[in-house]
N, C-alpha and C. Protein backbone atom coordinates (compact mmCIF):
# COMPACT_ATOMS: atom_id res chain seq x y z
N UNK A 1 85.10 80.91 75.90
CA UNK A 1 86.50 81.18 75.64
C UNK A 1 87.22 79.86 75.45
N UNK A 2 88.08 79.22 74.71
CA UNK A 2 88.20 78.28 74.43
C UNK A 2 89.78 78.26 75.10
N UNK A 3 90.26 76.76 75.08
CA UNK A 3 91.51 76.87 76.07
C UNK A 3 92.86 77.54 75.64
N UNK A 4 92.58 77.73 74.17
CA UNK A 4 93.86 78.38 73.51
C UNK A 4 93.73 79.68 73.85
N UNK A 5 92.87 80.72 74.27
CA UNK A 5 92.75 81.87 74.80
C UNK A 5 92.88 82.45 76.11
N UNK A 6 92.29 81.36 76.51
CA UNK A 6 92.64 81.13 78.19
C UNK A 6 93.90 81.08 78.82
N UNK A 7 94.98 80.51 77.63
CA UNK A 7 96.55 80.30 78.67
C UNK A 7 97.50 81.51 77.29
N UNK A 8 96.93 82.62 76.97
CA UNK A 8 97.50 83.32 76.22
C UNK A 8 97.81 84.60 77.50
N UNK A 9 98.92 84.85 77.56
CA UNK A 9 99.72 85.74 78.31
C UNK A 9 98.69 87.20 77.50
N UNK A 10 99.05 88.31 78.31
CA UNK A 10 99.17 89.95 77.75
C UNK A 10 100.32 89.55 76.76
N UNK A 11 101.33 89.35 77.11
CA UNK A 11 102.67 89.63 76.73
C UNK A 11 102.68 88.82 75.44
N UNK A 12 102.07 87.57 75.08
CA UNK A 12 102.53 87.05 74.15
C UNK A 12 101.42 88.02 73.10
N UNK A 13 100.36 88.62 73.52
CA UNK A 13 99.40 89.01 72.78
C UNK A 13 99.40 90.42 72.29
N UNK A 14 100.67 90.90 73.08
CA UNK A 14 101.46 92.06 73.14
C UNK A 14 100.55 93.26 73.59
N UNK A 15 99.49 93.23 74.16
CA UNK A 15 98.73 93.85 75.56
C UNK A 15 99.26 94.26 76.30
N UNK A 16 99.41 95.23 77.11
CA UNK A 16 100.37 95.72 78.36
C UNK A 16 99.61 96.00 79.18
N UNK A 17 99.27 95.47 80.49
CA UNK A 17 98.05 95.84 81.41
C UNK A 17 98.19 96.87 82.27
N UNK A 18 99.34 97.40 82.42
CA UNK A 18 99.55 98.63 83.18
C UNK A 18 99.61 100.02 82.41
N UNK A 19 99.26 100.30 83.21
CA UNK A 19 99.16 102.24 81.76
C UNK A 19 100.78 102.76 82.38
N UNK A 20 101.42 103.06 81.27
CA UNK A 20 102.75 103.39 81.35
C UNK A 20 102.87 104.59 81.37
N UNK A 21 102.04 105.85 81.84
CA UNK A 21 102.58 107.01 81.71
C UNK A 21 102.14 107.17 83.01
N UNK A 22 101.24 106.17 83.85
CA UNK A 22 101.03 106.36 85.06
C UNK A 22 101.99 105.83 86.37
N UNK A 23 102.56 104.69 85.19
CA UNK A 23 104.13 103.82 85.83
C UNK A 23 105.10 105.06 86.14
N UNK A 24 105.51 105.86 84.87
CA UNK A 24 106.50 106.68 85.01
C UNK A 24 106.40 108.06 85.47
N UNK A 25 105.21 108.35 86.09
CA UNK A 25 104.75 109.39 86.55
C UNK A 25 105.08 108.90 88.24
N UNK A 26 104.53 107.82 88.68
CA UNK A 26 105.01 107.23 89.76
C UNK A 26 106.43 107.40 89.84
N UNK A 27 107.02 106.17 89.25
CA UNK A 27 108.60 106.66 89.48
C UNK A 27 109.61 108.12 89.40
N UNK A 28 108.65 108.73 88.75
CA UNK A 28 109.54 109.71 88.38
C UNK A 28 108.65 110.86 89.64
N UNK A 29 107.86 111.04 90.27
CA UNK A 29 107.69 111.22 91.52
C UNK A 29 108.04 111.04 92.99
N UNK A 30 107.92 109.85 92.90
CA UNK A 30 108.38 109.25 94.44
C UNK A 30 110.19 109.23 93.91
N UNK A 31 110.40 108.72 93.03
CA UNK A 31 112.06 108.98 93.06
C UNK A 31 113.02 109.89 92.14
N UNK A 32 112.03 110.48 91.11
CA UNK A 32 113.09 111.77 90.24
C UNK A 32 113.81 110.63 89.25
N UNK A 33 113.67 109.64 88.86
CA UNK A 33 114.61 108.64 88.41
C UNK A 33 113.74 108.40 86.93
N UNK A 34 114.20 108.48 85.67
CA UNK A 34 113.66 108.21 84.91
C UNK A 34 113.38 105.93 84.57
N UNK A 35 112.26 106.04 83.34
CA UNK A 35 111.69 104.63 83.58
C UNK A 35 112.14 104.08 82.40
N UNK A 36 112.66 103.32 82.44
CA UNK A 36 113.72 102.58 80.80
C UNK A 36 111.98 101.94 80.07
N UNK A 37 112.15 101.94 78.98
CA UNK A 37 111.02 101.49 77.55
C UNK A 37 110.12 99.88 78.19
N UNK A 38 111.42 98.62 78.74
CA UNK A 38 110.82 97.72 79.06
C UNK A 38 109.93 97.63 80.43
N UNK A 39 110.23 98.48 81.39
CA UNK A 39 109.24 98.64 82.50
C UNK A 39 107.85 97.53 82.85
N UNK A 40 106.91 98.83 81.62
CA UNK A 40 105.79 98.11 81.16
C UNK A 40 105.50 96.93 80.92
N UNK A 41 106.33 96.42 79.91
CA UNK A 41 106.11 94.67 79.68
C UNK A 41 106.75 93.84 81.08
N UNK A 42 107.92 94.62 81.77
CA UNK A 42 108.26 93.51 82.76
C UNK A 42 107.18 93.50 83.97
N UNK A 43 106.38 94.46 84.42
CA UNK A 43 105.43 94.96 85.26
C UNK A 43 104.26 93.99 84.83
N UNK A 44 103.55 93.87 83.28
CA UNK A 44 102.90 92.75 82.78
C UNK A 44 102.64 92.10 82.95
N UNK A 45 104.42 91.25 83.10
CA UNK A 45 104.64 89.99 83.61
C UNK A 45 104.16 89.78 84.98
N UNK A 46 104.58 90.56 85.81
CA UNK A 46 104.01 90.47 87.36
C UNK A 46 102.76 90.39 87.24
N UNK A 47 102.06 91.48 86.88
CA UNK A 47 100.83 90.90 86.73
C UNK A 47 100.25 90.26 86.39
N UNK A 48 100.45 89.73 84.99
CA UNK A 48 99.88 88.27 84.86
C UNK A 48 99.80 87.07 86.06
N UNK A 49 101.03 86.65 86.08
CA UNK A 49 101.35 85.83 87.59
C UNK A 49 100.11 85.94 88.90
N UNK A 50 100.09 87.39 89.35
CA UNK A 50 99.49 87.36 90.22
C UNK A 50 97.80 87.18 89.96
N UNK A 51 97.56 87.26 88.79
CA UNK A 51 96.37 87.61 88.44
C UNK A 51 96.06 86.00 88.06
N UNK A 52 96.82 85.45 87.25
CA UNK A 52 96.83 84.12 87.18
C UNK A 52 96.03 83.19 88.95
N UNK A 53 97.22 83.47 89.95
CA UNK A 53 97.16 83.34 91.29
C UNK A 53 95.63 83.86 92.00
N UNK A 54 95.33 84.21 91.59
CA UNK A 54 94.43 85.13 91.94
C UNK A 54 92.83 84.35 91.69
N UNK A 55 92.68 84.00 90.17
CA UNK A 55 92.00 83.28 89.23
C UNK A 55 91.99 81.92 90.12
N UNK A 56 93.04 81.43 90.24
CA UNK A 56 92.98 79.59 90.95
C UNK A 56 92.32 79.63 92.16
N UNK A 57 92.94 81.01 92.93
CA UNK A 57 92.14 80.82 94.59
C UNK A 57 90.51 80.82 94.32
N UNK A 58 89.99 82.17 93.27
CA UNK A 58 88.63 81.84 93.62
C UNK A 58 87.77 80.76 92.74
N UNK A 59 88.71 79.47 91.35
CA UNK A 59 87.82 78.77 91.31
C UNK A 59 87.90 77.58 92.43
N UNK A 60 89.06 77.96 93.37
CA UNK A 60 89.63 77.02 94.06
C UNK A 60 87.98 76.89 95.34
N UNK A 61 87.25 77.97 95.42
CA UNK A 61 86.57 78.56 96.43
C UNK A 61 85.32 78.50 95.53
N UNK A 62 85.18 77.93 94.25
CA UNK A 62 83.99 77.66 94.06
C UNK A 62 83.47 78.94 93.03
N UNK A 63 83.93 79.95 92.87
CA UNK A 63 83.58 81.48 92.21
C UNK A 63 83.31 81.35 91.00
N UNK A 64 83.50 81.97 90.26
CA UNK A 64 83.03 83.11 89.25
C UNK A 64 83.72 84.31 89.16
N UNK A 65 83.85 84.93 90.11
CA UNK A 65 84.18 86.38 90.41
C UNK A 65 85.58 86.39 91.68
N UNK A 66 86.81 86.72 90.64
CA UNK A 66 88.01 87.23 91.45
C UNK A 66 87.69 87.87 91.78
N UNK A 67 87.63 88.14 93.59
CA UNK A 67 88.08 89.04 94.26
C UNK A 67 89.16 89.90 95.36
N UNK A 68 89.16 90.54 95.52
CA UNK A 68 90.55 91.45 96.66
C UNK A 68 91.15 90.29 97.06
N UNK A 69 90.29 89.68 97.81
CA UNK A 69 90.33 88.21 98.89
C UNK A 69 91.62 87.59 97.58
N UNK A 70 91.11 87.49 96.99
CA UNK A 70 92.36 86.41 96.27
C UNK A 70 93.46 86.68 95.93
N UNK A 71 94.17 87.95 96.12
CA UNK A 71 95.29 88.39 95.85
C UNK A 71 96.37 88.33 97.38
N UNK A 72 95.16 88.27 98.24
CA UNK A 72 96.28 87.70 99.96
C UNK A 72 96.64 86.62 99.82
């Protein structure tokens, strides 16, 4: 994977990593409240971040393989 692929967001690649009918099935469960269009991409964003975070701890630890462990 070369480094220009490596620091490419979902978002800039316009990917959405969360399934959005499972987002608004949530919200619209636990609170009856409907889910505005951007949700998805702002949810993305979180995830990227953490997943990013996630990625550093385990080459930080020597890995290969993100695991659970790296999201505490």
């Amino acid at each position: 994977m070369s480094n220009t692929a490596e620091n490419l967001s979902s978002s800039e690649s316009g990917a959405v990593l969360v399934v959005t009918s499972k987002v608004k099935k949530f919200i619209k469960d636990v609170s009856t409240m409907n889910t505005a269009g951007d949700v998805p991409e702002a949810l993305t964003r979180i995830v990227e971040v953490e997943l990013q975070k996630a990625i550093a701890k385990a080459k930080d630890a020597g890995r290969k393989t993100v695991m659970a462990r790296d999201f505490a």
